[in-house]
Structure formats: structure tokens, C-alpha cells
N, C-alpha and C. Protein backbone atom coordinates (compact mmCIF):
# COMPACT_ATOMS: atom_id res chain seq x y z
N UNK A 1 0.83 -1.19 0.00
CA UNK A 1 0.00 0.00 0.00
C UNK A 1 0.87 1.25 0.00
N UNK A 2 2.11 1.46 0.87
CA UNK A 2 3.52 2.50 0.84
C UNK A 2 3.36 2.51 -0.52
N UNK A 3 4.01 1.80 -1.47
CA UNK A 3 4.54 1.96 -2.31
C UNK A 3 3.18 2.65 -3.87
N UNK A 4 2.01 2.36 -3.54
CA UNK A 4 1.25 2.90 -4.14
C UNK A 4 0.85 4.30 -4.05
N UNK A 5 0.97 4.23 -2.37
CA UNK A 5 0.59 5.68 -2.18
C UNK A 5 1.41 6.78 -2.27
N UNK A 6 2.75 6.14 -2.70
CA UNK A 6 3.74 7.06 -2.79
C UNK A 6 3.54 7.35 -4.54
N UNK A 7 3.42 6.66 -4.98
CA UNK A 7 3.59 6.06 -6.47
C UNK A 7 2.70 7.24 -6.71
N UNK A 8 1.05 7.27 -6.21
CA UNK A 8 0.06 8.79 -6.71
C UNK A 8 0.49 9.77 -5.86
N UNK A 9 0.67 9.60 -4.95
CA UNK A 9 1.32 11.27 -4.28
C UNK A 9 2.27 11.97 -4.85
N UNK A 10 3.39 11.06 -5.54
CA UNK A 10 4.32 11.61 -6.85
C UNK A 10 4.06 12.12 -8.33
N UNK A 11 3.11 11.27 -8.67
CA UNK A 11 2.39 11.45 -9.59
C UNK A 11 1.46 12.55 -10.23
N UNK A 12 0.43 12.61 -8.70
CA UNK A 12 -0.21 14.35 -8.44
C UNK A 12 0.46 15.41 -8.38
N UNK A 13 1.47 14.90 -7.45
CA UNK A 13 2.62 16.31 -7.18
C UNK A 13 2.81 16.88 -8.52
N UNK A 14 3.26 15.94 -9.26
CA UNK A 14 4.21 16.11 -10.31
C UNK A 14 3.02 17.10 -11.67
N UNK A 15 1.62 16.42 -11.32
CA UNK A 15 0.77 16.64 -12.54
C UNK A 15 0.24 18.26 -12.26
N UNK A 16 -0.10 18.35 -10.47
CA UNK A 16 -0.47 19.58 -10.18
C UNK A 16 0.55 20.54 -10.76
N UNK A 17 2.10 20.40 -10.58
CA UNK A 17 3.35 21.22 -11.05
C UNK A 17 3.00 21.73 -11.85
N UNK A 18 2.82 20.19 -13.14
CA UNK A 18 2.98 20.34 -14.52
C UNK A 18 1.58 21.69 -15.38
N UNK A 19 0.31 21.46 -14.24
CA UNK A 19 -0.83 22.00 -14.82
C UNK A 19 -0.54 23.60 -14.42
N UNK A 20 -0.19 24.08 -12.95
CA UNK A 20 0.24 25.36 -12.64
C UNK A 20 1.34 25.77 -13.56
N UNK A 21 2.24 25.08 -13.77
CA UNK A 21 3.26 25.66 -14.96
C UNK A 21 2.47 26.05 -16.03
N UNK A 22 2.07 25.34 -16.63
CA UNK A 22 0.91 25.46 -17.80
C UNK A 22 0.23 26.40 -17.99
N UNK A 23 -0.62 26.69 -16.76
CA UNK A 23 -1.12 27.95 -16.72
C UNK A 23 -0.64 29.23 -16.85
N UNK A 24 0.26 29.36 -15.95
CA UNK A 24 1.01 30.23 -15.74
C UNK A 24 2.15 30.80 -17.07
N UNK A 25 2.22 29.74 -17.65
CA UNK A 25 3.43 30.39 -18.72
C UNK A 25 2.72 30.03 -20.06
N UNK A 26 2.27 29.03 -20.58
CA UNK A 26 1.28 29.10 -21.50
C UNK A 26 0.13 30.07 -21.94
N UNK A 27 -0.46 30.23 -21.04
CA UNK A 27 -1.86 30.49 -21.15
C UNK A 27 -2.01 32.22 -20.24
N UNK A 28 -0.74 32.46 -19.89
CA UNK A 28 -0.72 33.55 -19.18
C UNK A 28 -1.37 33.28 -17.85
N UNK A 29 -2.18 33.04 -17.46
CA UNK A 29 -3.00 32.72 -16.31
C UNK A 29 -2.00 32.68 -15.15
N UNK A 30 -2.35 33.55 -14.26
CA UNK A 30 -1.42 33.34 -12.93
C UNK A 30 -2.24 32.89 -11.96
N UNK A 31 -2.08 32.05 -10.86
CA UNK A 31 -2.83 31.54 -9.96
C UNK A 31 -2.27 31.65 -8.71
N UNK A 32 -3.59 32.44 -7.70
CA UNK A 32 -3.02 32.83 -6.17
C UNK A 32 -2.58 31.32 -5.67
N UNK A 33 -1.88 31.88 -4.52
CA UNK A 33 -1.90 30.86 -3.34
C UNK A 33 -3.16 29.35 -3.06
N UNK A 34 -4.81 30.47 -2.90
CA UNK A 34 -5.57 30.10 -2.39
C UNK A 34 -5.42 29.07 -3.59
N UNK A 35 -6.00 29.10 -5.12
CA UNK A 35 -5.76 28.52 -6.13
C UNK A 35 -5.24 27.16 -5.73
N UNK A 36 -3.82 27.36 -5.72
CA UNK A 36 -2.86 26.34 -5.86
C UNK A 36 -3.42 25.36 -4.87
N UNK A 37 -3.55 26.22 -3.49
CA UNK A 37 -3.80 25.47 -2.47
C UNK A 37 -5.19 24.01 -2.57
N UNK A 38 -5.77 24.95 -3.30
CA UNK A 38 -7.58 24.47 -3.93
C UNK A 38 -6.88 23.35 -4.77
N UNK A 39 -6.02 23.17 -5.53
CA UNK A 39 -5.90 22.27 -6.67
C UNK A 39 -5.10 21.13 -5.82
N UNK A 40 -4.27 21.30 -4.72
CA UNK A 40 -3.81 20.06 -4.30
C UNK A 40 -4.72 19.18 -3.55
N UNK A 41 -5.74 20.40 -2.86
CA UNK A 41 -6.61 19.60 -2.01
C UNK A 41 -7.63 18.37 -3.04
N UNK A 42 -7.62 19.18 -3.91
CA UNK A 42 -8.78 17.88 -5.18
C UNK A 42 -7.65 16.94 -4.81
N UNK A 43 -6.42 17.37 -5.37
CA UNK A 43 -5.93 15.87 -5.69
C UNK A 43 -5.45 14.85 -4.79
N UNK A 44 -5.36 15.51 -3.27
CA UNK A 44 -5.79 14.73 -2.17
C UNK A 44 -6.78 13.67 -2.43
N UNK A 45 -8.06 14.72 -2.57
CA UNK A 45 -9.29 13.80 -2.62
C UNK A 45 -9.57 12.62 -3.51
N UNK A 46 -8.65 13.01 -4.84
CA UNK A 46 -8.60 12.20 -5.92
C UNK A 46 -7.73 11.21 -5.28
N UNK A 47 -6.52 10.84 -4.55
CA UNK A 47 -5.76 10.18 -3.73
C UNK A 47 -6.30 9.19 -2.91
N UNK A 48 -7.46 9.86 -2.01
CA UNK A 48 -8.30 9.14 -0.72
C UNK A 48 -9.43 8.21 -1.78
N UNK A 49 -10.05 8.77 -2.69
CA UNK A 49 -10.92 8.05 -3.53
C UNK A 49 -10.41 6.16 -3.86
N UNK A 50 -9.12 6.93 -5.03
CA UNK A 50 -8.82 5.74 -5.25
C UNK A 50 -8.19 4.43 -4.07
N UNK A 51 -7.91 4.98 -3.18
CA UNK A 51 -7.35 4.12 -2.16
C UNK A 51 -8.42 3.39 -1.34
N UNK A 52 -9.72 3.90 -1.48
CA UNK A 52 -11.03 3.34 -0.88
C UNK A 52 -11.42 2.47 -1.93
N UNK A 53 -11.56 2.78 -3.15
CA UNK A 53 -11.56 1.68 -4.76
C UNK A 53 -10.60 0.49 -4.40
N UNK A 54 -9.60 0.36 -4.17
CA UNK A 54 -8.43 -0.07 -4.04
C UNK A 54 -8.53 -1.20 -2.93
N UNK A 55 -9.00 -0.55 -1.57
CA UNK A 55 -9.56 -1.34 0.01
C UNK A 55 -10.77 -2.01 -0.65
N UNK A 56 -11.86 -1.39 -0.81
CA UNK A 56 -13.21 -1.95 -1.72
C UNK A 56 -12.93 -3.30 -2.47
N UNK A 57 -12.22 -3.20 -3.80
CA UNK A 57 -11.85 -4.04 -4.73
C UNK A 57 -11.24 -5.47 -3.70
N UNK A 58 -10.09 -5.25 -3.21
CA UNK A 58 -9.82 -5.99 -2.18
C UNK A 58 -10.58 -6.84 -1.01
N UNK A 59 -11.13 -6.12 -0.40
CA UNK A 59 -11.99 -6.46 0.77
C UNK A 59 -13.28 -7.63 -0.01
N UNK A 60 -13.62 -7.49 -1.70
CA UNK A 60 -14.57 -8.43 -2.41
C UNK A 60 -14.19 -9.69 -2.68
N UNK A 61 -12.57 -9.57 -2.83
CA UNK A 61 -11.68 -10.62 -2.90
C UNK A 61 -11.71 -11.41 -1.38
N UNK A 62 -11.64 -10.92 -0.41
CA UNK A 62 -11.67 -11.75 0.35
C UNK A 62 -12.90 -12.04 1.05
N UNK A 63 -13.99 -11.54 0.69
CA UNK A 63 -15.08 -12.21 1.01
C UNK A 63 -15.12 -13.62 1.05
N UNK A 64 -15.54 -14.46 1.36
CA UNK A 64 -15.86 -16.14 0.99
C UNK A 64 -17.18 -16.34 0.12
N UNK A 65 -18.05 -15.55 0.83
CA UNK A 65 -19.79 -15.77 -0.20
C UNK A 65 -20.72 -14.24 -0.19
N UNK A 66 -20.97 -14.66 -1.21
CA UNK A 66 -21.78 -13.66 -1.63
C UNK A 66 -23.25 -13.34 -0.58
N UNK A 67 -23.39 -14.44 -0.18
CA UNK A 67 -25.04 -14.16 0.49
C UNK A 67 -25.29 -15.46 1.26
N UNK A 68 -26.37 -15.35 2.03
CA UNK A 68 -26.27 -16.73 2.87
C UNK A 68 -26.68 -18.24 1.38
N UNK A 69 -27.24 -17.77 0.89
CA UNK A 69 -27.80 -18.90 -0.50
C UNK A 69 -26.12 -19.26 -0.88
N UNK A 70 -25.38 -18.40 -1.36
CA UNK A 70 -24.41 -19.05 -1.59
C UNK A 70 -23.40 -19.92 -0.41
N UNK A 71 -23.19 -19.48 1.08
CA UNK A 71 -22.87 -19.66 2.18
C UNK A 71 -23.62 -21.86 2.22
N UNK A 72 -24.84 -21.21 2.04
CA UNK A 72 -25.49 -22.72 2.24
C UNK A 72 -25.32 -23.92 1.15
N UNK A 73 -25.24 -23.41 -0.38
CA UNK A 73 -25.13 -24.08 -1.29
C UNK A 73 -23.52 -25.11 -0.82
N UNK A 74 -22.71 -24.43 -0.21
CA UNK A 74 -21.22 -24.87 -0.09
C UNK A 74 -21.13 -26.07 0.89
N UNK A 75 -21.60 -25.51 2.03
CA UNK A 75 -21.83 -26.09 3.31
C UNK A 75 -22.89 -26.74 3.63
N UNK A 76 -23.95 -26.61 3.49
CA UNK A 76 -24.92 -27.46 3.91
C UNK A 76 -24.66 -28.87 4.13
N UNK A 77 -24.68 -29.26 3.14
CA UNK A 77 -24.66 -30.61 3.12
C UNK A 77 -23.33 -31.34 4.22
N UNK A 78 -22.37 -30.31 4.26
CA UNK A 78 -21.11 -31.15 5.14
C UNK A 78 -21.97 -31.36 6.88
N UNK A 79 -22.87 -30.04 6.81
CA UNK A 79 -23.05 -29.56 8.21
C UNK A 79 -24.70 -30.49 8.19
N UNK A 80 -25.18 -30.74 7.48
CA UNK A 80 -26.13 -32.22 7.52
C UNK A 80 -25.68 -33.39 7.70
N UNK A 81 -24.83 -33.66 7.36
CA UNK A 81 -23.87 -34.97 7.49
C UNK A 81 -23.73 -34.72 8.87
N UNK A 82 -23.00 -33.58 9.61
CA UNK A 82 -22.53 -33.21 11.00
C UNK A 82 -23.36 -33.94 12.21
N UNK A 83 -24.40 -33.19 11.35
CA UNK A 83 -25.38 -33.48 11.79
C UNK A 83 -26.30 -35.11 12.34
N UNK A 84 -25.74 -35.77 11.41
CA UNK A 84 -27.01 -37.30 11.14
C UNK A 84 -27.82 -37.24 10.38
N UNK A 85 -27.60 -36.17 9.30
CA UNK A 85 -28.73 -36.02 8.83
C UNK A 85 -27.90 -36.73 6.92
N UNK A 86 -27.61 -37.82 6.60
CA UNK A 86 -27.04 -37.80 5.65
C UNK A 86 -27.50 -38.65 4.10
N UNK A 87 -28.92 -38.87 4.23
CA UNK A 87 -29.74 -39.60 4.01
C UNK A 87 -30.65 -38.30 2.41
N UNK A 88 -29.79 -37.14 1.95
CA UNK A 88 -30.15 -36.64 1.35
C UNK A 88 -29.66 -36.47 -0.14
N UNK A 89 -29.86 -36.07 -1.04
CA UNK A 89 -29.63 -36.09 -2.27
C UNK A 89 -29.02 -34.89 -2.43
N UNK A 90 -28.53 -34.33 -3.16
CA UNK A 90 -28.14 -32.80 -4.03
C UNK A 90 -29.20 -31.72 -4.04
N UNK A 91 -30.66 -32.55 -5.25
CA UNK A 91 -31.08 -31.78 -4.75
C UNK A 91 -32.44 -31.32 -3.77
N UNK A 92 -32.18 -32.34 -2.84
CA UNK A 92 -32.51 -32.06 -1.75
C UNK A 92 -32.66 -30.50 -0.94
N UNK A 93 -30.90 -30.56 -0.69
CA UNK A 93 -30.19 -29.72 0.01
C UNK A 93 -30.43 -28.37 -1.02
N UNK A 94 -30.70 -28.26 -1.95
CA UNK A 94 -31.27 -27.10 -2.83
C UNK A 94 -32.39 -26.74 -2.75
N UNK A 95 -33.24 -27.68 -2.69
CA UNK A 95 -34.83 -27.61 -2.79
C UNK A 95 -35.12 -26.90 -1.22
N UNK A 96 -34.38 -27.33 -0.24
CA UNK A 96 -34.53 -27.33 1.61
C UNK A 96 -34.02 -25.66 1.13
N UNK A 97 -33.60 -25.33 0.32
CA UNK A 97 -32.55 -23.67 1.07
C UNK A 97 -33.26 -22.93 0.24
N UNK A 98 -33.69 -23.31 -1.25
CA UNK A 98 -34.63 -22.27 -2.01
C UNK A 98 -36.16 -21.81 -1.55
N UNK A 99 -36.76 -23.52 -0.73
CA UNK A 99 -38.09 -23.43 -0.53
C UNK A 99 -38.20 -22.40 1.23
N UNK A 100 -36.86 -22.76 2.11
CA UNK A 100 -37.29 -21.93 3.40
C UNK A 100 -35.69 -20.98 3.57
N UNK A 101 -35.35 -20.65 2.57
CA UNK A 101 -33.78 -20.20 2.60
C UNK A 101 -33.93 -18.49 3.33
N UNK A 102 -35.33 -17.88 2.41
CA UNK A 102 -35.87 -16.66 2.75
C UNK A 102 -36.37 -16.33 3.99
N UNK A 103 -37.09 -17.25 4.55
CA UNK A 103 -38.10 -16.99 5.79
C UNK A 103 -36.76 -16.86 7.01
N UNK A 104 -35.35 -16.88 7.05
CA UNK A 104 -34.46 -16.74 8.36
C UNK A 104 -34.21 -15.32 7.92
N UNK A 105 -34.78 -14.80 7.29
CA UNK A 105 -34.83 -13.41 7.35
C UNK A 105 -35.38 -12.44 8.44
N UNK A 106 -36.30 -13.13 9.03
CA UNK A 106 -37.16 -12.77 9.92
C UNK A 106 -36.56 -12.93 11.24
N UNK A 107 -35.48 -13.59 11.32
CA UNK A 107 -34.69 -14.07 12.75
C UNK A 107 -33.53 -12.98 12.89
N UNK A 108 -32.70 -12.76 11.57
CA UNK A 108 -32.04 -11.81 11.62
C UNK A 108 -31.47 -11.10 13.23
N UNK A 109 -32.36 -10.70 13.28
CA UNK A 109 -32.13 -9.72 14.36
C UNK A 109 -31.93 -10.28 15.63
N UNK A 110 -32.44 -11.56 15.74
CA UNK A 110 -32.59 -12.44 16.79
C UNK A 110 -31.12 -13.02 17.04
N UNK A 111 -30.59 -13.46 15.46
CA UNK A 111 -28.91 -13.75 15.70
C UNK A 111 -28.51 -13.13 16.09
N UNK A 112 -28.52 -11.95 15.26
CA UNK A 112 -27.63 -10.99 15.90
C UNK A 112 -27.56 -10.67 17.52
N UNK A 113 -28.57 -10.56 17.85
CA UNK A 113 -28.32 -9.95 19.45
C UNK A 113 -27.99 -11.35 20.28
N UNK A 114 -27.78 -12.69 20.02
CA UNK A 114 -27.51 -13.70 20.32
C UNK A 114 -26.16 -14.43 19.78
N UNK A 115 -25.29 -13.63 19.41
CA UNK A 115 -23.97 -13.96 19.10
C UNK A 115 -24.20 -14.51 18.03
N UNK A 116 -25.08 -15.26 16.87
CA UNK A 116 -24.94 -15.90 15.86
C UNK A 116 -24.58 -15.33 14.55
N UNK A 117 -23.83 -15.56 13.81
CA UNK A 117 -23.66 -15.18 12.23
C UNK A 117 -24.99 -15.74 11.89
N UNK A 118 -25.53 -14.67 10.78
CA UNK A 118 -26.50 -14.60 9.96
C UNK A 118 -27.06 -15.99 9.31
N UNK A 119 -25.32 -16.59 8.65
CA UNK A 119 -25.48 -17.30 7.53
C UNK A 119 -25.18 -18.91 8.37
N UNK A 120 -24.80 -18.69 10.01
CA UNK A 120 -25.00 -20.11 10.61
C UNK A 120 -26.52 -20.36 11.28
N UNK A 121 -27.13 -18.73 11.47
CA UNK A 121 -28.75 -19.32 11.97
C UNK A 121 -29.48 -19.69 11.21
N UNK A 122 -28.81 -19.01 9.45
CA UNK A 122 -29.92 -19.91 8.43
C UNK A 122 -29.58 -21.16 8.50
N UNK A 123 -28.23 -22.36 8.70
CA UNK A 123 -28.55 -23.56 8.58
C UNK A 123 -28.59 -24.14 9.70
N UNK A 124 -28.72 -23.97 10.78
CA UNK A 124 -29.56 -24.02 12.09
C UNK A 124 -30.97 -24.20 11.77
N UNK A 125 -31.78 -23.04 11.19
CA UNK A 125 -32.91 -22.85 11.07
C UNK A 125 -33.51 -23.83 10.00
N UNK A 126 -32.99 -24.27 8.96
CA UNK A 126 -33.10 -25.28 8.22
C UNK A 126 -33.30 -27.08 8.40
N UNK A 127 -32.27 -26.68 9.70
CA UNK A 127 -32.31 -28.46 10.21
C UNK A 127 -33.83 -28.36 11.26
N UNK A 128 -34.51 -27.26 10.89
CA UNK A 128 -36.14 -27.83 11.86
C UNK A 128 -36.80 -28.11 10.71
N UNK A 129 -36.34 -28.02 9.90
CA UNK A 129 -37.56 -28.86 8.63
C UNK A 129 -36.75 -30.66 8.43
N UNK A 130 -36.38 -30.81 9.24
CA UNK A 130 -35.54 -32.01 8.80
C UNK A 130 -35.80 -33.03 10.59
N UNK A 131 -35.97 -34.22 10.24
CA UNK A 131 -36.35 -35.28 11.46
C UNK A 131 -35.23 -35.68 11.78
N UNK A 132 -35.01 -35.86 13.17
CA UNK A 132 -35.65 -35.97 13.91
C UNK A 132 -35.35 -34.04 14.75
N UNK A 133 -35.03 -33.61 14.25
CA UNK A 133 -35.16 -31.82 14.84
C UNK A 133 -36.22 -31.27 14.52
N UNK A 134 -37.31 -31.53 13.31
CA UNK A 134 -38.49 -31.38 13.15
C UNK A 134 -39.16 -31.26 14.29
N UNK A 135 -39.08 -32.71 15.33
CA UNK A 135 -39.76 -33.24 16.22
C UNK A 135 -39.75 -32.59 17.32
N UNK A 136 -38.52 -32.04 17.40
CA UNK A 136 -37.89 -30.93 18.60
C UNK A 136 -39.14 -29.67 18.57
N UNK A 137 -39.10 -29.17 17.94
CA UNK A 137 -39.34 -27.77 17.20
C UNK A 137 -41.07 -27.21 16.46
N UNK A 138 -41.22 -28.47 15.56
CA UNK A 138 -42.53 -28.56 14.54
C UNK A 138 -43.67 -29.20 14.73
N UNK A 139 -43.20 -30.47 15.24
CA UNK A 139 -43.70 -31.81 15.00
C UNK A 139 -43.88 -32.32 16.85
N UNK A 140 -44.41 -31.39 17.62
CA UNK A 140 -43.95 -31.77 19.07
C UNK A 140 -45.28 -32.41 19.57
N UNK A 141 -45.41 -32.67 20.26
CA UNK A 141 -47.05 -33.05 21.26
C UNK A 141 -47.40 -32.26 21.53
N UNK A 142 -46.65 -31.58 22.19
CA UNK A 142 -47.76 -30.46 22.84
C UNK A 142 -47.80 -28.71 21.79
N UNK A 143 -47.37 -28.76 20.49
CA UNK A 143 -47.68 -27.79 19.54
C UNK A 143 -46.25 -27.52 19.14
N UNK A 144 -46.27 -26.59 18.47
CA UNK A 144 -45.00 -25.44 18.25
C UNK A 144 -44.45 -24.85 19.11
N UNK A 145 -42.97 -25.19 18.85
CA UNK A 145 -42.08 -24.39 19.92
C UNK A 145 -41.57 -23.35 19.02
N UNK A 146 -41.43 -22.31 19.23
CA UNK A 146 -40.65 -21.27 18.52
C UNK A 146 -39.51 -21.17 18.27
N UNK A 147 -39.19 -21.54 16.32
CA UNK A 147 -37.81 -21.96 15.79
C UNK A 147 -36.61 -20.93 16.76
N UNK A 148 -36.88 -19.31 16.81
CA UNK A 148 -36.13 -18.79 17.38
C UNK A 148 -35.30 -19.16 18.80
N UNK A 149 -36.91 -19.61 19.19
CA UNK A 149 -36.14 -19.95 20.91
C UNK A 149 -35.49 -21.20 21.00
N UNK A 150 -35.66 -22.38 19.93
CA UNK A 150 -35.12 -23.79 19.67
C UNK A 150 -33.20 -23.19 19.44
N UNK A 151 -33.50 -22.25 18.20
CA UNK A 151 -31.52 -21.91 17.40
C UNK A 151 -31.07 -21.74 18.73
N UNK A 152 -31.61 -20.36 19.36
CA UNK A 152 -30.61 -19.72 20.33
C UNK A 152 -30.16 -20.67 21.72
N UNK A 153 -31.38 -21.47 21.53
CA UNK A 153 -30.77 -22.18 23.17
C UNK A 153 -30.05 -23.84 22.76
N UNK A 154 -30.08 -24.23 21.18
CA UNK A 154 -28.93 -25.30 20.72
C UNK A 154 -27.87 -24.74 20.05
N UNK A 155 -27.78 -23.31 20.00
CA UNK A 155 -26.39 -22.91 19.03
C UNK A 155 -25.52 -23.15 19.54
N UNK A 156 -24.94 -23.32 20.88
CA UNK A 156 -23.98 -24.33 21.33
C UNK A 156 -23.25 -25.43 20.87
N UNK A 157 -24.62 -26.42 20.38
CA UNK A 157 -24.85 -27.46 20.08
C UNK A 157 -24.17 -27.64 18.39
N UNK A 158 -24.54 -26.95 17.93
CA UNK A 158 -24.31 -26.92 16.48
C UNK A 158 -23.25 -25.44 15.60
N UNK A 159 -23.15 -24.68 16.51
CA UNK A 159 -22.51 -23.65 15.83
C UNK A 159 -20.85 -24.42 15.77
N UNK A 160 -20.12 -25.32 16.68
CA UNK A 160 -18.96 -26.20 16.41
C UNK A 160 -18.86 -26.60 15.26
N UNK A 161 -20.66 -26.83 14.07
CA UNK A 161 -20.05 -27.92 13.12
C UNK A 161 -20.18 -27.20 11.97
N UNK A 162 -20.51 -25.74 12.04
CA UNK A 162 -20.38 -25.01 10.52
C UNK A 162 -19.12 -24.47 10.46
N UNK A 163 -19.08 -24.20 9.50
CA UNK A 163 -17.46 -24.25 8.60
C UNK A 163 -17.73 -22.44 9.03
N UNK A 164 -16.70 -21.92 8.69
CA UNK A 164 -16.44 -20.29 8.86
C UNK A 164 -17.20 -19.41 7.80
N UNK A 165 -18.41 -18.54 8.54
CA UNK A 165 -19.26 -17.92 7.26
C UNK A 165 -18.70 -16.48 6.54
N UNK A 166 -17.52 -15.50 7.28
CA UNK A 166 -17.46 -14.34 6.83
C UNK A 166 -15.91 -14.33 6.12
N UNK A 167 -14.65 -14.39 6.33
CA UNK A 167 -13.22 -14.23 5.62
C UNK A 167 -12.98 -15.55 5.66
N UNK A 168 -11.48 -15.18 4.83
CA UNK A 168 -11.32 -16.35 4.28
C UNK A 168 -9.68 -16.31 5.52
């Protein structure tokens, strides 16, 4: 990053020079202080820009996934296996994340204030459509237990067996 930022700070220096010369002896144009002062500050800004392009561009590279759909397409299936749950097909594990992949949208907020990554309460939230955690959760005697209050009080249980959702 030194060596870049030296690389445009030389560069500007050199171009601001080249454009005040220009003015000044070309074109007649003389330019105050304030002027000059005004033209380095752009190229500051032009400086800070590209170096945020630069962090930006970078920081996409090291993402791992694009979105929890992609997060799950990768993993699922290792973290079903983890699970006991290994008795599924391909596209199974597609059909399970397209048909309820959306609705852990609604928990969101619930991870969050409960230590969970986003993209481990969606496949948390996924293994209650799946038996015998169905049974826990869906499928109980005495009614519905609330998927939320099921994740947060087994994420213990299961946050050990997902793979890492945010860097690489």
C-alpha cells in the first residue's frame, strides 16, 4: 500500500506542477496561493478516492460468499452430514434452502443480538424442517415451539459444526 501511495502522491505532485506551470506560462493565467492550495486539495481527494476503490476491490476478494444462498449451497450438506442427517440427495439440500432459505430473514435480528452469524442461523434454522429436529421444534405433542427460541438455546450445540461464514 507504501509503495502505491507514494507512487500517486508523486504522480499528483508532479501533474499539479505540470498543470500550474501550464497555466502560468502558456496560457498567461497566474494563480493565487488560495488557487494552488484548492488544486492540491482535489488531488488529495482524488488520492483518498482511489485508495477506498483499491480497500473496496480488495476487501470483495476476500469475502468467501456472496449471500447466505451461496454460504449454504457450499456447506450445507457437510453440516447435515454433521449433523445425522445424511440420508439426502443434491437436490434435496437445494430444494430445503430455495423453498425456506428466505423466511431466516425474519430471525435476523434475533442472531444478531444472540452472538450468531447470519449465515450459521440460516442452517440451524433449516435443520427444523428435517427429522428428527423437526420433532424438537414442529412436530412436538404439545404444539409449536418457537424456531427462534429452539436456534438460540442449541447454538452451542451446532454452531462447532459449521465451517467459517465471513473471511477467508
Amino acid at each position: 500500500m507504501k509503495k502505491i501511495k507514494r507512487k500517486y502522491s508523486q504522480k499528483y505532485k508532479k501533474m499539479t506542477r505540470e498543470i500550474i506551470c501550464l497555466a502560468e506560462t502558456d496560457f498567461g493565467i497566474v494563480l493565487s496561493e488560495r488557487e494552488k492550495k484548492h488544486m492540491n486539495l482535489v488531488k488529495q481527494c482524488d488520492v483518498v478516492t482511489q485508495r477506498v476503490h483499491y480497500f473496496m476491490r480488495n476487501l470483495k476478494k476476500k469475502m468467501r460468499y456472496q449471500n447466505h444462498y451461496d454460504y449454504l449451497d457450499k456447506n450445507l450438506k457437510e453440516f447435515f452430514k454433521k449433523c445425522g442427517l445424511s440420508n439426502f440427495d443434491q437436490s434435496c439440500y437445494k430444494g430445503i434452502i430455495s423453498a425456506h432459505g428466505d423466511k431466516a430473514y425474519g430471525y435476523r435480528d434475533i442472531f444478531e443480538k444472540n452472538g450468531i452469524n447470519f449465515y450459521h442461523g440460516v442452517a440451524i434454522y433449516l435443520l427444523t424442517y428435517c427429522n428428527p429436529y423437526a420433532k424438537e421444534v414442529r412436530d412436538t405433542k404439545d404444539g409449536w415451539v418457537p424456531v427462534e427460541d429452539w436456534i438460540v438455546k442449541n447454538k452451542d450445540k451446532f454452531l462447532p459444526l459449521l465451517n467459517p461464514a465471513d473471511f477467508t
